[in-house]
N, C-alpha and C. Protein backbone atom coordinates (compact mmCIF):
# COMPACT_ATOMS: atom_id res chain seq x y z
N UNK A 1 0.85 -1.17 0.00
CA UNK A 1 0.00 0.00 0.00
C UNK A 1 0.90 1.23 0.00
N UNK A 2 0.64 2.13 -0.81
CA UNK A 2 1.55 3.50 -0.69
C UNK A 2 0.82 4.50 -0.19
N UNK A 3 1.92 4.99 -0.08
CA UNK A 3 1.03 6.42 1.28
C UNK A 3 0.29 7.25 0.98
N UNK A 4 -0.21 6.92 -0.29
CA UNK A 4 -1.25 8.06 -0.54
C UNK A 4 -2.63 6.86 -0.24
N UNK A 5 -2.64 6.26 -0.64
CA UNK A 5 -3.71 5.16 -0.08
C UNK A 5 -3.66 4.59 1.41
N UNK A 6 -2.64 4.89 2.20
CA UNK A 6 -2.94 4.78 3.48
C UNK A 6 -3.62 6.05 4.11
N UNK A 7 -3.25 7.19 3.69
CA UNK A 7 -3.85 8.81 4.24
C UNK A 7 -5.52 8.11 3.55
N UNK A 8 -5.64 8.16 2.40
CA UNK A 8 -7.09 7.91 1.68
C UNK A 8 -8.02 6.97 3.11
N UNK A 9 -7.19 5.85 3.13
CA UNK A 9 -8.21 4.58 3.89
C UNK A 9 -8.15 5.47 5.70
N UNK A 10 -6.96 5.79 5.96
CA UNK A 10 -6.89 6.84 7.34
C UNK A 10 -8.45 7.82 7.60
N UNK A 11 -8.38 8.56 6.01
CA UNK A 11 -9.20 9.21 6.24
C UNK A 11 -10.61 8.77 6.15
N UNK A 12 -10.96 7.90 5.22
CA UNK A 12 -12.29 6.91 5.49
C UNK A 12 -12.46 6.42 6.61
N UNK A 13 -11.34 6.22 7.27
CA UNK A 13 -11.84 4.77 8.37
C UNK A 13 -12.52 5.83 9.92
N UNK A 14 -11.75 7.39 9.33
CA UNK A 14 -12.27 8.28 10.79
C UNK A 14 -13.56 8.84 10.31
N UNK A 15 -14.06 8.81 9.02
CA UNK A 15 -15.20 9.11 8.98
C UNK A 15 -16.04 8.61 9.11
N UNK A 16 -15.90 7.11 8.86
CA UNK A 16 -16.86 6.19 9.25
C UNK A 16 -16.58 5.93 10.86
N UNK A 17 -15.44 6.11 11.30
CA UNK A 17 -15.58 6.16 13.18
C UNK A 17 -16.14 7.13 13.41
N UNK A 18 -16.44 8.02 12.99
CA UNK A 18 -17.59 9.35 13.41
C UNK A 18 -18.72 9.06 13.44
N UNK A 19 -19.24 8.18 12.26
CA UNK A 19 -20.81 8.32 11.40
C UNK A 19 -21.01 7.28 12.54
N UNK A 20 -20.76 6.45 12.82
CA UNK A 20 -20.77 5.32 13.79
C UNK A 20 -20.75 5.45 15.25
N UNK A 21 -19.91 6.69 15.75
CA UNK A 21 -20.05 6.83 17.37
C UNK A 21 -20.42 8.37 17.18
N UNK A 22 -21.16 8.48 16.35
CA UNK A 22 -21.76 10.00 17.01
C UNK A 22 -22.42 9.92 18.34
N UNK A 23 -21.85 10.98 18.66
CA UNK A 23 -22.50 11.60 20.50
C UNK A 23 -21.85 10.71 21.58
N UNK A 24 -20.90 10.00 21.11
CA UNK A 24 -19.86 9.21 22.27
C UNK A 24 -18.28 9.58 22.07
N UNK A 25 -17.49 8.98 23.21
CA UNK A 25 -16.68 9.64 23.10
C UNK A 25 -15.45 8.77 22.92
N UNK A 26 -15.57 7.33 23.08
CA UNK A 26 -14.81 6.27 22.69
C UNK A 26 -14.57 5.74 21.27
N UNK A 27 -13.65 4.90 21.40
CA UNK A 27 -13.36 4.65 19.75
C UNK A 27 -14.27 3.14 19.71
N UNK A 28 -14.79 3.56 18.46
CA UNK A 28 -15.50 2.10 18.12
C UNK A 28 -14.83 1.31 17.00
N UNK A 29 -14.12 2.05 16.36
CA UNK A 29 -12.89 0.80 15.32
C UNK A 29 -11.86 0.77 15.92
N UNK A 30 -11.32 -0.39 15.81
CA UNK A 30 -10.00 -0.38 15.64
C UNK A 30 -8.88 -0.38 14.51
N UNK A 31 -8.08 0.69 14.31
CA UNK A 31 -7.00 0.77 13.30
C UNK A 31 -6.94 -0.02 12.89
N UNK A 32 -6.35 -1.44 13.29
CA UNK A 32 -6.00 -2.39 12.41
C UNK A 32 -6.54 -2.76 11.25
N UNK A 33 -8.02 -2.32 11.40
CA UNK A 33 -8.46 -2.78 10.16
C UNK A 33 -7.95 -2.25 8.71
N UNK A 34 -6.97 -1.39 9.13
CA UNK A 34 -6.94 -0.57 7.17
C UNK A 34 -5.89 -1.49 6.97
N UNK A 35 -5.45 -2.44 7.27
CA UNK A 35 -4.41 -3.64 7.06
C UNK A 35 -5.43 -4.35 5.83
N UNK A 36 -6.80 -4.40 6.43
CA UNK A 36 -7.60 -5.47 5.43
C UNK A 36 -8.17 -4.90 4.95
N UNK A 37 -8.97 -3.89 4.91
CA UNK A 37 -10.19 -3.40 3.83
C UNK A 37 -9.95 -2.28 2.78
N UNK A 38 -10.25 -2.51 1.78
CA UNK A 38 -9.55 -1.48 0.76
C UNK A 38 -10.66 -0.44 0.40
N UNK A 39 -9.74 0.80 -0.04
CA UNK A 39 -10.73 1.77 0.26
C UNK A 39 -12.12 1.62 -0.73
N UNK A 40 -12.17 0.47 -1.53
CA UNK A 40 -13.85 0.82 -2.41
C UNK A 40 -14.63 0.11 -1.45
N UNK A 41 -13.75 -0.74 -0.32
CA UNK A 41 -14.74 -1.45 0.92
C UNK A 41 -15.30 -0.39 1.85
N UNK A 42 -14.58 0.47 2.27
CA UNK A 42 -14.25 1.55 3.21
C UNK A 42 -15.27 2.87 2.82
N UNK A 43 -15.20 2.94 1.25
CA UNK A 43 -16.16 3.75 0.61
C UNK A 43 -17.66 3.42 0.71
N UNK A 44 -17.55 2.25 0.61
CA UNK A 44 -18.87 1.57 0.63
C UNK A 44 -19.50 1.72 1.75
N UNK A 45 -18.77 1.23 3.17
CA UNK A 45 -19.37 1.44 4.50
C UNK A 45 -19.33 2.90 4.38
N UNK A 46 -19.37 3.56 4.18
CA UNK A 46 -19.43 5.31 4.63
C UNK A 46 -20.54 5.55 3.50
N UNK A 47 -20.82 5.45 2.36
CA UNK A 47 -22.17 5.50 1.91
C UNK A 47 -23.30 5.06 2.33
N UNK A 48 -22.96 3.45 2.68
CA UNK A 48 -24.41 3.04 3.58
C UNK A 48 -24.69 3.98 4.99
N UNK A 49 -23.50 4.29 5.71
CA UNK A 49 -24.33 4.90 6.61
C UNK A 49 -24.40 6.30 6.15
N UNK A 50 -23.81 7.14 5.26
CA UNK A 50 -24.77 8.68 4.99
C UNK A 50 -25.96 8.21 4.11
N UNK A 51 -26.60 6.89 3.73
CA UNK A 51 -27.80 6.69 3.16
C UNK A 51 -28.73 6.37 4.35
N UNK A 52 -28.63 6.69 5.35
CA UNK A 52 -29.36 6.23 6.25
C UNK A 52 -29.79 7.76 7.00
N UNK A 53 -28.88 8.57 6.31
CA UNK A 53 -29.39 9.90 6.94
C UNK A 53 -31.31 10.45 7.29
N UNK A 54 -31.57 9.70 6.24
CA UNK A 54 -33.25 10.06 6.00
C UNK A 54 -33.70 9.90 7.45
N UNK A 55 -33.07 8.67 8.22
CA UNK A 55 -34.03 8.67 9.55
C UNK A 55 -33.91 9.01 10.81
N UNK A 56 -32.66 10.10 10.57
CA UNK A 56 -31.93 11.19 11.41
C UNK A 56 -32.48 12.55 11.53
N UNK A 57 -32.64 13.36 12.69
CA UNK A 57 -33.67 14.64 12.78
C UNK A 57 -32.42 15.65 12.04
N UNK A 58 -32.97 16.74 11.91
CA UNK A 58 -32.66 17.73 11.29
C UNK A 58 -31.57 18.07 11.76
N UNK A 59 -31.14 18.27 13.23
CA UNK A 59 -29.63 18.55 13.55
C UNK A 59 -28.73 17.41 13.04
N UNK A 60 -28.92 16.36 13.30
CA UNK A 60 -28.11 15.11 13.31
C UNK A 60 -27.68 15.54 11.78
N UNK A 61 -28.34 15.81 10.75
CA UNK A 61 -28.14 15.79 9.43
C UNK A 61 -27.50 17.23 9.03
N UNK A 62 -27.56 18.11 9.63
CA UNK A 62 -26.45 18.70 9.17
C UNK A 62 -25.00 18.49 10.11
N UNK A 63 -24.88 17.66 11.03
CA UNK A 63 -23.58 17.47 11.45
C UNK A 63 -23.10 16.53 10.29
N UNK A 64 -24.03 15.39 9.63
CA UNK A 64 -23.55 14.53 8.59
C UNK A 64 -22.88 15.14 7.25
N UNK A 65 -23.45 16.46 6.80
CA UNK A 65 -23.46 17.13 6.01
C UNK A 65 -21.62 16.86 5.57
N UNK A 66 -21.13 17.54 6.76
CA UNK A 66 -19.54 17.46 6.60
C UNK A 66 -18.99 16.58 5.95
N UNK A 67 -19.52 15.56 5.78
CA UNK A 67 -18.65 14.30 5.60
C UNK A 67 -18.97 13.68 3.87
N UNK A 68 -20.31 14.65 3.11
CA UNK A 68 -20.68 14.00 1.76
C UNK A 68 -19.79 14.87 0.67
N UNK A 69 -19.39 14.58 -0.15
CA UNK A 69 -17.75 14.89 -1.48
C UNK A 69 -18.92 16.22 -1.54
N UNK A 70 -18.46 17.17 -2.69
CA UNK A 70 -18.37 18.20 -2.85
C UNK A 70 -18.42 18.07 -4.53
């Protein structure tokens, strides 16, 4: 893996540790995983959960906001 694909999967793997422990303050992944999952896996989990936004109230969804490409 070269380091531009480790920053890439780095940065997926904290967005999906966000989308996942919103409003707590512990870590719910553990690092190790960017050893195994490649980032179109990594991409994938972070779409399913901003597709789930619909059943989140109105604040919750613009904290999500941050996290959809541009």
């Amino acid at each position: 893996m070269n380091e531009t694909e480790e920053i890439t999967k780095e940065k997926l793997l904290a967005d999906i540790e966000k989308l996942i422990s919103y409003g707590r303050e512990e870590s719910t992944i553990n690092p190790t995983l960017l050893a195994y999952l490649t980032i179109e896996e990594l991409e994938g989990i972070k779409a399913r959960l901003l597709s789930r936004v619909d059943t989140l109230s109105d604040d919750d969804k613009v904290w999500l906001e941050q996290f959809r490409k541009e």
